[in-house]
Protein backbone atom coordinates (compact mmCIF):
# COMPACT_ATOMS: atom_id res chain seq x y z
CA UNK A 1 -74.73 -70.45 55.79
CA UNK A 2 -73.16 -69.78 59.43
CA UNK A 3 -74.43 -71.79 62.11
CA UNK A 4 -75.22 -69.58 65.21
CA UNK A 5 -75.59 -72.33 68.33
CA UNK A 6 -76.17 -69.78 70.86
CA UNK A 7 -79.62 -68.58 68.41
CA UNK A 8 -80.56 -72.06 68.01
CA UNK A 9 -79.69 -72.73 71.72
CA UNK A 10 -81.97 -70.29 72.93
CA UNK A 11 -84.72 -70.62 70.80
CA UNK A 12 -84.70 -74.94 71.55
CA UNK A 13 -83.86 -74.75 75.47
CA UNK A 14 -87.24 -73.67 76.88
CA UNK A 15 -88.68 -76.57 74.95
CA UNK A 16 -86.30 -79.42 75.80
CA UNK A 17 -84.33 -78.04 78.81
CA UNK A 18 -81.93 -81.05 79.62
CA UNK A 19 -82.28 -82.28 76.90
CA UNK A 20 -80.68 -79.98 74.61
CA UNK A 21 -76.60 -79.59 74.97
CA UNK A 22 -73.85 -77.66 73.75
CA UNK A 23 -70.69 -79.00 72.34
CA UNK A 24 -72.06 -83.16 73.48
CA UNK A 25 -68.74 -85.05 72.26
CA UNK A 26 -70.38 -87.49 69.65
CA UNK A 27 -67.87 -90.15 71.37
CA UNK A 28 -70.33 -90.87 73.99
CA UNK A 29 -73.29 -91.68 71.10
CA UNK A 30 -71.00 -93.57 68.81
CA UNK A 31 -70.62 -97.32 69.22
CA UNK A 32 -67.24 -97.18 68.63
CA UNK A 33 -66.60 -94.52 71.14
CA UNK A 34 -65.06 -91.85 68.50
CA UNK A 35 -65.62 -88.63 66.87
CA UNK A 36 -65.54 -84.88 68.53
CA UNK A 37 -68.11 -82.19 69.41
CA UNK A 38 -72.06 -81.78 67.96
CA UNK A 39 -72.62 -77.93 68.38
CA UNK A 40 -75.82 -79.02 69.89
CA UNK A 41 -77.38 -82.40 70.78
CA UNK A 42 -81.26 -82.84 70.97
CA UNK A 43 -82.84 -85.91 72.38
CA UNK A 44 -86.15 -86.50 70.75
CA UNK A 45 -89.25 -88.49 72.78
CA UNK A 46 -91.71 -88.24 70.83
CA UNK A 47 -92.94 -87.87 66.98
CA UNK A 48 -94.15 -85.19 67.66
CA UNK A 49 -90.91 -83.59 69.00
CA UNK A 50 -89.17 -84.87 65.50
CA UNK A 51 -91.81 -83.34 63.45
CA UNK A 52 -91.35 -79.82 64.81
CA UNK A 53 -87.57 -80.06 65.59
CA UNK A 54 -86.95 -80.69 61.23
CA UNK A 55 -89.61 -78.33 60.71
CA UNK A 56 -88.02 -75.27 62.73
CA UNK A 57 -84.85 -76.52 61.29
CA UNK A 58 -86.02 -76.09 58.01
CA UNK A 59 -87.91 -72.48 58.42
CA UNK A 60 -84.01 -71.56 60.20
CA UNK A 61 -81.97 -73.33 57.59
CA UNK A 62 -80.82 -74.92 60.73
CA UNK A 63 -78.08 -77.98 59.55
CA UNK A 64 -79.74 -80.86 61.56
CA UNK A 65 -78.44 -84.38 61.16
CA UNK A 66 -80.97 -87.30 62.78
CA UNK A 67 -79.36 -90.55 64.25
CA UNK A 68 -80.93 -93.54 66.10
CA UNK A 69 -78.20 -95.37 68.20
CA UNK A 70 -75.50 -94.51 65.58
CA UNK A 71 -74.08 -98.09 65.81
CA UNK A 72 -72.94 -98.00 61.77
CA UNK A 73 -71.90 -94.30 61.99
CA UNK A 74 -68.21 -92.93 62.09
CA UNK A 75 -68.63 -89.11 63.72
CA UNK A 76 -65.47 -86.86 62.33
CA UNK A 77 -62.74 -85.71 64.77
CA UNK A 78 -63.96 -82.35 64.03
CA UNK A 79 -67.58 -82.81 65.05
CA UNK A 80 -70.86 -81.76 63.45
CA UNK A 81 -71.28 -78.47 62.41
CA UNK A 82 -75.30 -77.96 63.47
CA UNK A 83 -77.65 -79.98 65.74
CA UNK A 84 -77.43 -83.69 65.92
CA UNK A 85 -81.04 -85.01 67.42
CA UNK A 86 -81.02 -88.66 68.68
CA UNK A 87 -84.64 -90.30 68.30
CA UNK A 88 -85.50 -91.93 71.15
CA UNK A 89 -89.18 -92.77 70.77
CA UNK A 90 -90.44 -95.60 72.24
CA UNK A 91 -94.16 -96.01 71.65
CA UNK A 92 -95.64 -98.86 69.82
CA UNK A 93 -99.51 -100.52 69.93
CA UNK A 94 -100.47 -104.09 68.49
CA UNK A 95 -103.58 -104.70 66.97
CA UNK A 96 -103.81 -108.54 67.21
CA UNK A 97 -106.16 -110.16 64.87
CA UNK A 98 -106.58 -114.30 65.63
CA UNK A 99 -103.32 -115.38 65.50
CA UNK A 100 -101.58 -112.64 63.68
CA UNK A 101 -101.19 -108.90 64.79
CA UNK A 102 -100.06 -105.61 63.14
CA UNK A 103 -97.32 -104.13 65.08
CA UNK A 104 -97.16 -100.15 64.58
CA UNK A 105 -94.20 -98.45 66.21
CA UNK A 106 -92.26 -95.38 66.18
CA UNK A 107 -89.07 -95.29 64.78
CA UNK A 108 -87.00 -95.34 67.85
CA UNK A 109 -88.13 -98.03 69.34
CA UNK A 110 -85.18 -100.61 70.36
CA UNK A 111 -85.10 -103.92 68.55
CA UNK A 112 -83.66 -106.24 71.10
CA UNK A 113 -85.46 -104.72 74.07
CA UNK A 114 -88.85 -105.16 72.17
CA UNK A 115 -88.04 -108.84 71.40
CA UNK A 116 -88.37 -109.89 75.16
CA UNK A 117 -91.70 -108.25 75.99
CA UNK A 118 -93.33 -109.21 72.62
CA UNK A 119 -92.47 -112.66 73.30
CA UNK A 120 -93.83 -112.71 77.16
CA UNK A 121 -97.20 -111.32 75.52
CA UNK A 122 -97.05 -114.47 72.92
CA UNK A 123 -95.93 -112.93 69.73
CA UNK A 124 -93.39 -113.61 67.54
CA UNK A 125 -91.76 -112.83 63.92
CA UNK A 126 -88.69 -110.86 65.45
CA UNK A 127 -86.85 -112.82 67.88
CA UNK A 128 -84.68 -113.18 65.13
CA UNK A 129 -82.98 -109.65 65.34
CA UNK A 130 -82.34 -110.36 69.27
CA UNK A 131 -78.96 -109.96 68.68
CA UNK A 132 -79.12 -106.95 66.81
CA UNK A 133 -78.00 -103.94 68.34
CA UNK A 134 -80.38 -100.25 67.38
CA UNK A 135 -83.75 -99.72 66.62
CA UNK A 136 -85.97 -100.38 64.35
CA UNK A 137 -86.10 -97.26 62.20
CA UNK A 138 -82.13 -97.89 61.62
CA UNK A 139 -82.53 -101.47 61.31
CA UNK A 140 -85.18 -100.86 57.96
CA UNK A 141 -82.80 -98.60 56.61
CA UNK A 142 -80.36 -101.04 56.21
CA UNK A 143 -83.21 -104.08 55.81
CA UNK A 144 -81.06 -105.80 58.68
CA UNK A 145 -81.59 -109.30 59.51
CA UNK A 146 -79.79 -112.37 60.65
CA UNK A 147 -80.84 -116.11 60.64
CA UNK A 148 -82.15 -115.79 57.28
CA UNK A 149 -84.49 -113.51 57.70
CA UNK A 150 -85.02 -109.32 58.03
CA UNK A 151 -87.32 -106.80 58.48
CA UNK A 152 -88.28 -105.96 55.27
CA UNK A 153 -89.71 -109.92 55.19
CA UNK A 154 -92.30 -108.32 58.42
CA UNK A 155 -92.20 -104.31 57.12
CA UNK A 156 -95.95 -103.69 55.46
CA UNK A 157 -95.70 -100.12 55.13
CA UNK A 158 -94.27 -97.20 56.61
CA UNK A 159 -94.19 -93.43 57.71
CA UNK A 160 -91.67 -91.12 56.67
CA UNK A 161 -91.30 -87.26 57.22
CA UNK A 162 -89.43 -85.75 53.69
CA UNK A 163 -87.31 -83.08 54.26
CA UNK A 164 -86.11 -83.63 50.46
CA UNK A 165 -87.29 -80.03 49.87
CA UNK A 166 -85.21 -78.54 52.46
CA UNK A 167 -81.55 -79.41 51.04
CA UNK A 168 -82.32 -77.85 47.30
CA UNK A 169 -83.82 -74.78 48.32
CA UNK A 170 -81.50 -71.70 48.99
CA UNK A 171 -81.50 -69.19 52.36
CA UNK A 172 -84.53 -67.68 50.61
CA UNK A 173 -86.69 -70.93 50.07
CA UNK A 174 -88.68 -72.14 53.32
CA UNK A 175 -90.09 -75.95 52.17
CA UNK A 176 -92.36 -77.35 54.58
CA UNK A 177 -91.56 -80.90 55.41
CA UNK A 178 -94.37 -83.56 54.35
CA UNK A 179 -95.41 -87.05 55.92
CA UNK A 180 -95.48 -89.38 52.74
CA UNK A 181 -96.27 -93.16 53.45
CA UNK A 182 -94.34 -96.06 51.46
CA UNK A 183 -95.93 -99.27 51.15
CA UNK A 184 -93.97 -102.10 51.09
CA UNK A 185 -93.36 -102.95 47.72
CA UNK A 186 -92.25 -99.20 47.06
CA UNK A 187 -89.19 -99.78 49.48
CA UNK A 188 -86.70 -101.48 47.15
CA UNK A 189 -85.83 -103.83 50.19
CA UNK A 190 -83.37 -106.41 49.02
CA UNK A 191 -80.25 -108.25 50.71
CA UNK A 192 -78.94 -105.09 52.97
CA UNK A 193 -80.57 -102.54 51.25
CA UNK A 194 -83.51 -100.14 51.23
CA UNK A 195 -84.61 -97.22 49.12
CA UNK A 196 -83.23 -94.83 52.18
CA UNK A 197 -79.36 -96.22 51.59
CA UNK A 198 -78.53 -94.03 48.45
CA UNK A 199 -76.52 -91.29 48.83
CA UNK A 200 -75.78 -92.48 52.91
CA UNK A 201 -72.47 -94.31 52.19
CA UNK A 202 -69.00 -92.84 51.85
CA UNK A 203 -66.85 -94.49 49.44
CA UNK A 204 -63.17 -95.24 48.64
CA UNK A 205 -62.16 -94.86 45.20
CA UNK A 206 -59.86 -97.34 43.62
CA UNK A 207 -56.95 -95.08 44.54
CA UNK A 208 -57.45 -95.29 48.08
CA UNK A 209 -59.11 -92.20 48.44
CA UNK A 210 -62.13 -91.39 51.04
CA UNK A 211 -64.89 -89.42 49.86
CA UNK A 212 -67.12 -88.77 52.31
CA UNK A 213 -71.33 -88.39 51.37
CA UNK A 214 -72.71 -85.35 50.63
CA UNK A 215 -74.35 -83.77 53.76
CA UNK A 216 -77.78 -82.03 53.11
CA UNK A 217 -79.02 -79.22 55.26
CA UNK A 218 -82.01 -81.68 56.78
CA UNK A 219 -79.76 -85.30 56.88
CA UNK A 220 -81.29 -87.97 55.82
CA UNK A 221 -83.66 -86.61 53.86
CA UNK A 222 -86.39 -88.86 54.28
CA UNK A 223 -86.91 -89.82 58.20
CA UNK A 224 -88.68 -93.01 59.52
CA UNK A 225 -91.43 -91.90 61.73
CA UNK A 226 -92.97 -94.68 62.62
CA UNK A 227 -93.63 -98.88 61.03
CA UNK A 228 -96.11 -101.62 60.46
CA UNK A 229 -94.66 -105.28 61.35
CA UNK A 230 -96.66 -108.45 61.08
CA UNK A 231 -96.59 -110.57 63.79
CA UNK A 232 -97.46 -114.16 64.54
CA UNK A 233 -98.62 -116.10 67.56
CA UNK A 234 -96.72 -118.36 69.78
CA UNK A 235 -96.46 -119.57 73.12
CA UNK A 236 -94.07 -117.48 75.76
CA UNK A 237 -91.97 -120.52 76.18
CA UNK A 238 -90.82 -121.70 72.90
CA UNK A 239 -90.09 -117.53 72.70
CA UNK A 240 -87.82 -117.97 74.67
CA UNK A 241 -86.12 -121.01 73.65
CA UNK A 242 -85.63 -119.45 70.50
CA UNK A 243 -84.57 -116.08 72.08
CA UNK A 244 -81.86 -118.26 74.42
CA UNK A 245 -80.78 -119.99 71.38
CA UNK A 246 -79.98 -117.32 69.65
CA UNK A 247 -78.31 -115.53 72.24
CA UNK A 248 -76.11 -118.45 72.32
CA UNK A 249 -74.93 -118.14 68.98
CA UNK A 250 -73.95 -114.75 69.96
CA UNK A 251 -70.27 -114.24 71.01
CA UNK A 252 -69.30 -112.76 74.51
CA UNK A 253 -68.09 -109.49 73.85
CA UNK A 254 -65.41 -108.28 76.65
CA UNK A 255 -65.97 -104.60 77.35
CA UNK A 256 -63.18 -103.80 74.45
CA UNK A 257 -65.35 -105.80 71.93
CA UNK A 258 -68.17 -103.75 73.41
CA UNK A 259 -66.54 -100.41 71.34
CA UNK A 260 -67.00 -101.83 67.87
CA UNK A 261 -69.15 -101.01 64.67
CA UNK A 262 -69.74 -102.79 61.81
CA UNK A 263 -70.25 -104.49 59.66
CA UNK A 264 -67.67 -102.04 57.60
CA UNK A 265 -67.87 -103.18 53.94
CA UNK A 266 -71.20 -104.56 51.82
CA UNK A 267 -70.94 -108.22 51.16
CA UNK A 268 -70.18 -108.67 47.19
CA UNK A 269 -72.67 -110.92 45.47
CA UNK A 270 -72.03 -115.07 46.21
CA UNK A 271 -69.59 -113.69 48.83
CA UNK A 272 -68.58 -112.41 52.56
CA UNK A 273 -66.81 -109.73 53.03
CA UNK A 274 -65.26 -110.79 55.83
CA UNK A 275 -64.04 -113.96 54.26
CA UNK A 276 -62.41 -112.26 51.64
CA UNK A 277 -60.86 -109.80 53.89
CA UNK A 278 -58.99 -112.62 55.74
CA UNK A 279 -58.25 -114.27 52.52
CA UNK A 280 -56.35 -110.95 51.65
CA UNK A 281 -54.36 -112.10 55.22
CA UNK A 282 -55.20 -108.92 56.71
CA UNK A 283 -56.86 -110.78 59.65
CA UNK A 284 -56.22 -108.63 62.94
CA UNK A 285 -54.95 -105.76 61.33
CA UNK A 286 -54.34 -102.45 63.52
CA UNK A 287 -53.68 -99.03 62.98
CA UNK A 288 -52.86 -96.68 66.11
CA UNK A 289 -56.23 -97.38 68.48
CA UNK A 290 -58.24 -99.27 65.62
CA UNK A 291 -58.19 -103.10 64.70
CA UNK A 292 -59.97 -105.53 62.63
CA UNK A 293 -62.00 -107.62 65.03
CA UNK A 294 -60.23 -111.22 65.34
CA UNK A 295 -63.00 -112.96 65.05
CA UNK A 296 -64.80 -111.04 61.94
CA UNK A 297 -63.07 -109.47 60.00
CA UNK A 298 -65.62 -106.94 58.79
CA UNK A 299 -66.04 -105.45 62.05
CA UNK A 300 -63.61 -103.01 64.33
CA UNK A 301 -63.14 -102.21 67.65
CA UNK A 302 -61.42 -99.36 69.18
CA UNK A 303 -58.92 -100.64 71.54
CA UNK A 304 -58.75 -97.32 74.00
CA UNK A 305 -58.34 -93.83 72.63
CA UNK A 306 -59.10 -94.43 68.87
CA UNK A 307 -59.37 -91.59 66.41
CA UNK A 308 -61.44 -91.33 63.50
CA UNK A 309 -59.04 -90.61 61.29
CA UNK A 310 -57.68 -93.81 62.22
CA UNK A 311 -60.56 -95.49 61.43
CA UNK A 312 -60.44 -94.40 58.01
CA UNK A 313 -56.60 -95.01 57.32
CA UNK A 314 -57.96 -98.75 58.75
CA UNK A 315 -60.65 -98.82 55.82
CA UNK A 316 -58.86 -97.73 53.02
CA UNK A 317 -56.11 -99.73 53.94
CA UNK A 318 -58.48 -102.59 53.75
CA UNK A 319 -59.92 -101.59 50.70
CA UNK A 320 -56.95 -101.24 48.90
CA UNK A 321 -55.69 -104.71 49.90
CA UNK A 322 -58.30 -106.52 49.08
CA UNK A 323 -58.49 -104.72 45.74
CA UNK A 324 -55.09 -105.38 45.20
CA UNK A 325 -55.19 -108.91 45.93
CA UNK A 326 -58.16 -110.19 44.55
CA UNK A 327 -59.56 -107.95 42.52
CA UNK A 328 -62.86 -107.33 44.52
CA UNK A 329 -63.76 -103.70 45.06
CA UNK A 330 -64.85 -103.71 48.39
CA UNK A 331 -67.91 -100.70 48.60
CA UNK A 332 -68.54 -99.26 52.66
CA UNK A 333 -71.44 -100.35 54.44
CA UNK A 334 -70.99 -97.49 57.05
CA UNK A 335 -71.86 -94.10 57.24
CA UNK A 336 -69.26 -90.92 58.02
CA UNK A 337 -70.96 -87.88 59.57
CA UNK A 338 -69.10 -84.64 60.28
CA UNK A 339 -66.79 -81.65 59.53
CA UNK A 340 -64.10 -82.95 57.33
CA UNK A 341 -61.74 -80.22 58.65
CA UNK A 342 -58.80 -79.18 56.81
């Protein structure tokens, strides 16, 4: 089905004014500063917004692809064929109870940045993700975590809007988008991984070839609305010990380590990826604009005008070294949005 932007422009404009553009180079959303033009480019402030954007996109059989701060997505040098809406919800409430509270908060709300005001209030449990760049919709997705811990360990249950219904139907089927809650032990949270992964991956077959993910109508299929995180009490000050102490163990990133994304490729079981990846001796690697990060190897960093494209000549290079070398079939932990082109 053709996309007509200037129909969806219209009918979106008097709603979100500013906030709707045409032909927003994805470059300026993408951590690693690549990736050309979305058709149009939303920004969402409230659930609310969300809910009605995905459901007029799904009465239109508008193609709508939702993002938080895209720091694990590669956009295509083609673009995105549709409207790309960036949650930026920030609203959250915390129901404290003794020493414990239930934190409830919308999707978009930013990890780090939530970190330092829940710890001047006295509450702790995420400090741990201080150094983790997005929100925390994105971060359950992948059931991030650092310092031996994640999310999932402080996720109780959550809200999702499924959309599911929208990418089976054809021009003729309208289905209405539903809010369905998970609890937590219907996630399938493990090391890296949550129920909303499938399907969200590319992959590189053992020939070197990149196959991009299917792209649904509504993408993903199942959006984070909003989450319930368990909190614990603890004084301001040994918050922010902890917080300063794990800022420490965070490197200083230069402004061209600032343009990076990662981590590229899953970590096999028992292993790093990025160990093996050096063991392979492809430490520092570059292609045109794109190189492996010196100091982790499962990261990159565009080093000034970097292309997609690029990028994925980078990755299956990778892959097929590490394959080749030691046997280990590396499997991408990084999403590719976009018009393929021809």
């Amino acid at each position: 089905m053709t996309f007509h932007s200037d129909e969806a422009y219209a009918l979106l404009q008097p709603h979100f004014q500013r906030r709707v553009r045409r032909n927003e180079p994805l470059a300026r959303h993408s951590a690693l500063h690549v990736g050309g033009p979305a058709d149009l480019w939303v920004t969402l402030e409230s659930t609310q917004e969300l809910t009605s954007l995905v459901n007029t996109c799904a009465e239109k059989h508008y193609p709508l692809l939702i993002t938080g701060n895209s720091s694990n997505i590669i956009y295509s040098d083609h673009g995105v064929r549709g409207i790309v809406a960036h949650i930026a919800t920030q609203s959250y409430i915390i129901d404290a109870q003794g020493n414990e509270a239930l934190l409830v908060a919308e999707a978009g709300v930013n990890w780090p940045h939530l970190v330092y005001v829940l710890a001047e209030q006295g509450w702790g449990g995420l400090e741990f993700g201080v150094n983790i760049p997005g929100t925390l919709g994105g971060s359950v997705v992948s059931n991030a975590g650092s310092h031996n811990e994640d999310i999932g360990q402080r996720l109780l249950w959550l809200e999702v809007l499924d959309a599911r219904g929208s990418n089976i139907g054809g021009e003729e089927t309208i289905a209405i988008p539903l809010i369905h809650r998970y609890e937590h032990a219907e996630l399938d949270l493990s090391y890296r991984h949550s129920r909303f992964r499938l399907r969200r991956h590319a992959n590189i077959t053992q020939d070197g070839q990149f196959v991009p993910s299917d792209r649904g109508m509504i993408e993903p299929g199942e959006i984070i609305l909003r989450l319930a995180l368990t909190l614990s009490r603890d004084t301001p000050q040994h918050l922010s010990q902890q917080i300063k102490a794990y800022k420490a163990q965070q490197r200083p990133q230069p402004e061209i380590l600032q343009r990076q994304a990662g981590p590229l490729f899953k970590d096999p079981t028992g292993c790093d990826a990025g160990y093996l990846i050096e063991e392979a001796g492809l430490q520092g690697l570059r292609i045109g604009q794109v190189q492996l990060v010196p100091y982790d190897a499962n990261y990159i960093m565009n080093l000034g005008s970097a292309s997609a494209w690029e990028v994925i000549a980078l990755l299956a290079t990778v892959h097929q070294e590490v394959l080749k070398r030691l046997n280990v079939d590396l499997q991408l932990d990084i999403e590719f949005q976009g018009d393929k082109g021809s």
